[in-house]
C-alpha atoms as a PDB file:
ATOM      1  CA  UNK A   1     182.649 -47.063 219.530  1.00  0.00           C
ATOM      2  CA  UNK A   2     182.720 -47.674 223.370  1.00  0.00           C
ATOM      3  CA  UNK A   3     181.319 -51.054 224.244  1.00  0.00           C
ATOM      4  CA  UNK A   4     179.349 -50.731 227.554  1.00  0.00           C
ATOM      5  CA  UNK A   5     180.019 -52.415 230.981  1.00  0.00           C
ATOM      6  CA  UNK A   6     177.736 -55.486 229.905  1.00  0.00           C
ATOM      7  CA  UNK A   7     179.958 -56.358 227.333  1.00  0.00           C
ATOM      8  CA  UNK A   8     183.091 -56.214 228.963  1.00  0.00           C
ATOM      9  CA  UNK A   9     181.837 -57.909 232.245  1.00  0.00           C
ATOM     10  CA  UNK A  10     179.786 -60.561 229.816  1.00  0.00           C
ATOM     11  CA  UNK A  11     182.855 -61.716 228.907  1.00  0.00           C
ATOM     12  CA  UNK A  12     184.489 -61.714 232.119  1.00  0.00           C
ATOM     13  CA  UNK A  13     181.875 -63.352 233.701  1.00  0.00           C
ATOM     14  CA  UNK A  14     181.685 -66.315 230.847  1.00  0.00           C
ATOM     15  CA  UNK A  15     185.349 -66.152 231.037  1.00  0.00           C
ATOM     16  CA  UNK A  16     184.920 -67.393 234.872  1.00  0.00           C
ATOM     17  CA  UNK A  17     182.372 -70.046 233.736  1.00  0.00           C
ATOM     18  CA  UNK A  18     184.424 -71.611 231.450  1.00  0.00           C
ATOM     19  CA  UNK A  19     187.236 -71.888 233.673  1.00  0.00           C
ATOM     20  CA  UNK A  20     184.872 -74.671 235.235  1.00  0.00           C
ATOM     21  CA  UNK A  21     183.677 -75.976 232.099  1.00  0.00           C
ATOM     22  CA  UNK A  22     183.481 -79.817 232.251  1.00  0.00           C
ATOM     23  CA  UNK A  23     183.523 -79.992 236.085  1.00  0.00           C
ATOM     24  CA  UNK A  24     181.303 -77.617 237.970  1.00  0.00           C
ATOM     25  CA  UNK A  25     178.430 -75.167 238.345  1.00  0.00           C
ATOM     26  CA  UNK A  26     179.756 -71.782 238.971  1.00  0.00           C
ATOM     27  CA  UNK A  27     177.766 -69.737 241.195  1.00  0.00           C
ATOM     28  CA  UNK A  28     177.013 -65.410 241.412  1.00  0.00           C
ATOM     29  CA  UNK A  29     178.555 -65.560 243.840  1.00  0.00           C
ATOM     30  CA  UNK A  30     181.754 -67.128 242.750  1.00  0.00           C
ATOM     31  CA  UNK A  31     181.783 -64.682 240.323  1.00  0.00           C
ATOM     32  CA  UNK A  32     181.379 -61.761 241.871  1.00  0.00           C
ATOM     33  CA  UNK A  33     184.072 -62.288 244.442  1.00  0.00           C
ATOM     34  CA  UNK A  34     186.750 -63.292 241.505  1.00  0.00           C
ATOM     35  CA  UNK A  35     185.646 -60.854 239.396  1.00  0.00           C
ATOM     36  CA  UNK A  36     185.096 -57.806 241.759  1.00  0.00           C
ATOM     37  CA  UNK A  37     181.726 -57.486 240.159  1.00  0.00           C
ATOM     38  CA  UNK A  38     178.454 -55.890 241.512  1.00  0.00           C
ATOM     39  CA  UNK A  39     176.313 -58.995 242.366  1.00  0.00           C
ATOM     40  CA  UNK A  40     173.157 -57.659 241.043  1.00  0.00           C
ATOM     41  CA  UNK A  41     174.742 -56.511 238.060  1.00  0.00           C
ATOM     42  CA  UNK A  42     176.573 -59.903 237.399  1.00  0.00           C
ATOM     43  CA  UNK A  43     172.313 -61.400 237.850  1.00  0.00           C
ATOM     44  CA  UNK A  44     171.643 -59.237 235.314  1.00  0.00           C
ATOM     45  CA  UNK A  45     173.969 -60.114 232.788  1.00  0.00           C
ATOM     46  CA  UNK A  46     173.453 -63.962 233.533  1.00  0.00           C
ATOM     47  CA  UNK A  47     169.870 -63.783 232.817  1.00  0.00           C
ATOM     48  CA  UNK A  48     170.081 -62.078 229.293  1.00  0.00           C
ATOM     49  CA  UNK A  49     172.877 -64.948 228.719  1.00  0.00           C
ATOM     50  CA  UNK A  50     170.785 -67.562 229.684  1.00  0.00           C
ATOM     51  CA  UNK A  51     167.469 -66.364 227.885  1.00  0.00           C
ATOM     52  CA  UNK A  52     169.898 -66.390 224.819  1.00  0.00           C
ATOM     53  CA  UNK A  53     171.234 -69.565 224.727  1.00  0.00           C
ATOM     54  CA  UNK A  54     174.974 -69.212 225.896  1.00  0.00           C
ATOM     55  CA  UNK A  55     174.701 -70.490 229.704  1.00  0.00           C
ATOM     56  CA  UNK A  56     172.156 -72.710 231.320  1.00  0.00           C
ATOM     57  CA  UNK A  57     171.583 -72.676 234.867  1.00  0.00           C
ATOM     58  CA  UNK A  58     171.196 -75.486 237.954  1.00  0.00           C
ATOM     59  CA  UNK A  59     168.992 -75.167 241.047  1.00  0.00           C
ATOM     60  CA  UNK A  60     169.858 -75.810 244.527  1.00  0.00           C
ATOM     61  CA  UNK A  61     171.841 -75.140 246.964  1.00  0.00           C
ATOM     62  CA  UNK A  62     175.195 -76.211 245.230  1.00  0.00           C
ATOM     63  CA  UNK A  63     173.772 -74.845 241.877  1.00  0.00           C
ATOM     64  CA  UNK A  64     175.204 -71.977 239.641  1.00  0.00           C
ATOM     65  CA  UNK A  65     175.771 -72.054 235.773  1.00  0.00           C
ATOM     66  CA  UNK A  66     177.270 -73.713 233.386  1.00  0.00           C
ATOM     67  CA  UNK A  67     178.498 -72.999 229.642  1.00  0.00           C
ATOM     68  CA  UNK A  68     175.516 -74.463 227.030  1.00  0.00           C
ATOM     69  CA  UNK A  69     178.618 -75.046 224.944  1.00  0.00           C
ATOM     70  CA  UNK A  70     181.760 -75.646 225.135  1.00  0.00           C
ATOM     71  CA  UNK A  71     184.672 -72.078 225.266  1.00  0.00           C
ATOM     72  CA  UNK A  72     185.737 -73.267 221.773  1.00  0.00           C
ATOM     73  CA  UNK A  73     182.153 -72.830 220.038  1.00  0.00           C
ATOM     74  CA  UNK A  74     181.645 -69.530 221.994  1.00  0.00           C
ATOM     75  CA  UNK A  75     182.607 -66.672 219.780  1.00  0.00           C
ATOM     76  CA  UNK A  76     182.993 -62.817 221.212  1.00  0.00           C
ATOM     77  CA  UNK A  77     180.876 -61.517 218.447  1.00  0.00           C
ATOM     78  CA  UNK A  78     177.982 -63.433 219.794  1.00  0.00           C
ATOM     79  CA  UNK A  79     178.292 -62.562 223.160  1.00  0.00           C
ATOM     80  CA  UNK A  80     178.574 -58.876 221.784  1.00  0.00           C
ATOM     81  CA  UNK A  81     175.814 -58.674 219.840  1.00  0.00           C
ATOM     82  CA  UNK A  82     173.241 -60.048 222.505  1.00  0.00           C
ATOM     83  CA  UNK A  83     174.583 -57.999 225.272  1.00  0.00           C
ATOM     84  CA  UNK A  84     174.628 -54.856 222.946  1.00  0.00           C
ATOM     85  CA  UNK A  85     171.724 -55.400 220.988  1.00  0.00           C
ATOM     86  CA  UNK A  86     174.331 -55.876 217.810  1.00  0.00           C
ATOM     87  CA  UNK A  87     177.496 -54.082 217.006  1.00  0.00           C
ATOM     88  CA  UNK A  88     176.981 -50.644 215.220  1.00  0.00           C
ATOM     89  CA  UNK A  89     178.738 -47.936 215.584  1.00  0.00           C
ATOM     90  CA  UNK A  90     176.388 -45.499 213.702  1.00  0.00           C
ATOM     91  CA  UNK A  91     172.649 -46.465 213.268  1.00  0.00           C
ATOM     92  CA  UNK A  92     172.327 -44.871 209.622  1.00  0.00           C
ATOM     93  CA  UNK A  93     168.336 -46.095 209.382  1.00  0.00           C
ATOM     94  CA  UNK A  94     166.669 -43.171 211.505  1.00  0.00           C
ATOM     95  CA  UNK A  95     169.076 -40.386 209.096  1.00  0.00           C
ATOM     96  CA  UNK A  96     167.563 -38.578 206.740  1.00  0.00           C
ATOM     97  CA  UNK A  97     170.288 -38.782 204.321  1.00  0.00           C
ATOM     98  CA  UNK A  98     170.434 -42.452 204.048  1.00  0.00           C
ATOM     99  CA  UNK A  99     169.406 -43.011 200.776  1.00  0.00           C
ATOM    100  CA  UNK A 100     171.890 -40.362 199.569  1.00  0.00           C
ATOM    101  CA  UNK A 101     175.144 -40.375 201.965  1.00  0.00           C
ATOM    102  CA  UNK A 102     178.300 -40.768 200.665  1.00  0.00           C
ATOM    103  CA  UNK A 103     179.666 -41.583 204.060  1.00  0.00           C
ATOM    104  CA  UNK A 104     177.152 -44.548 204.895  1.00  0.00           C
ATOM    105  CA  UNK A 105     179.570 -47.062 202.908  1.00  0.00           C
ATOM    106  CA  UNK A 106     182.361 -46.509 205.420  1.00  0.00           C
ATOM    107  CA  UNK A 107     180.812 -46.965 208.609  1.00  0.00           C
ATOM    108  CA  UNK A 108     179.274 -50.363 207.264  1.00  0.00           C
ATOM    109  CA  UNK A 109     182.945 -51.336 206.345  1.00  0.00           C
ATOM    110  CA  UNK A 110     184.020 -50.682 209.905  1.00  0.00           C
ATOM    111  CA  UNK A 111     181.455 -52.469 211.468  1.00  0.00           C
ATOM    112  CA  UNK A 112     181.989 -55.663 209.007  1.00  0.00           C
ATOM    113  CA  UNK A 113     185.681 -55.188 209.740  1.00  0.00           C
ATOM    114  CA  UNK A 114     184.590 -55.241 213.443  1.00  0.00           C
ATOM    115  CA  UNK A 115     182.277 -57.960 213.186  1.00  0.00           C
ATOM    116  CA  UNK A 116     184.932 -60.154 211.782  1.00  0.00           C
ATOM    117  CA  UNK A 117     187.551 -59.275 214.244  1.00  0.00           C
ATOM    118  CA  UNK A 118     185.183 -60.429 217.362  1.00  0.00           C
ATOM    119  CA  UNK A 119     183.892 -63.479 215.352  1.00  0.00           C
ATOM    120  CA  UNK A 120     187.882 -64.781 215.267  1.00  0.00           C
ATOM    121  CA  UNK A 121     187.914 -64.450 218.901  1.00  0.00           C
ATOM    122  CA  UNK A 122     186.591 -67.550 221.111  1.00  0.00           C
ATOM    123  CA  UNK A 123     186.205 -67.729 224.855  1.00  0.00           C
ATOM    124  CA  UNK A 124     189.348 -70.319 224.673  1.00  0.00           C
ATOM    125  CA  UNK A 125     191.108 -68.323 222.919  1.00  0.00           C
ATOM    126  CA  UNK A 126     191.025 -65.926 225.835  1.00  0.00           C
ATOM    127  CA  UNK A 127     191.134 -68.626 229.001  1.00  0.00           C
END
């Protein structure tokens, strides 16, 4: 499994944000400069992040975002999940051999096994 760019810039880019938890807004901006991130991409990710509940976001000229809660509470696994659309690495519903493959067993023990790794992991963990 190879996570995509909006995984591993997700977390970069809350990593940045909760270096500011508690005592400012962080801007795009901010974060595209530290992070040496495409701007528009960086948007991007924000605004799946924010329709999901992990950042909220202040107007204004001085305004930017901020963590919903704080880099304790923030696991990876969540921030994996709604940037990837979950964490699979083999999406056994469309085969034709579900019902019958001996194989299906193992590749739902990985992903558990993954699952569980990235659900130990918080964003303070990482800062």
């Amino acid at each position: 499994m190879k996570l995509s760019t909006r995984s591993r810039y997700g977390i970069r880019i809350l990593l940045e944000i909760a270096r500011n938890y508690g005592e400012k807004v962080t801007s795009v901006k901010e974060i595209s400069l530290s992070q040496n991130l495409p701007r528009k991409y960086v948007e991007q990710i924000i605004i799946k992040l924010k329709k999901n509940g992990i950042i909220n976001g202040e107007r204004g000229i001085k305004g930017g975002y901020v963590l919903k809660d704080p880099p304790s509470e923030i696991r990876l696994d969540k921030i994996i999940s709604i940037l990837e659309n979950d964490i699979k690495l083999v999406d056994c519903k469309g085969c034709s051999a579900f019902s019958k493959c001996n194989t299906r067993k193992v590749w739902e023990g990985a992903e558990k096994r993954l699952r569980d790794y990235f659900s130990g992991i918080r964003l303070s963990d990482i800062l």
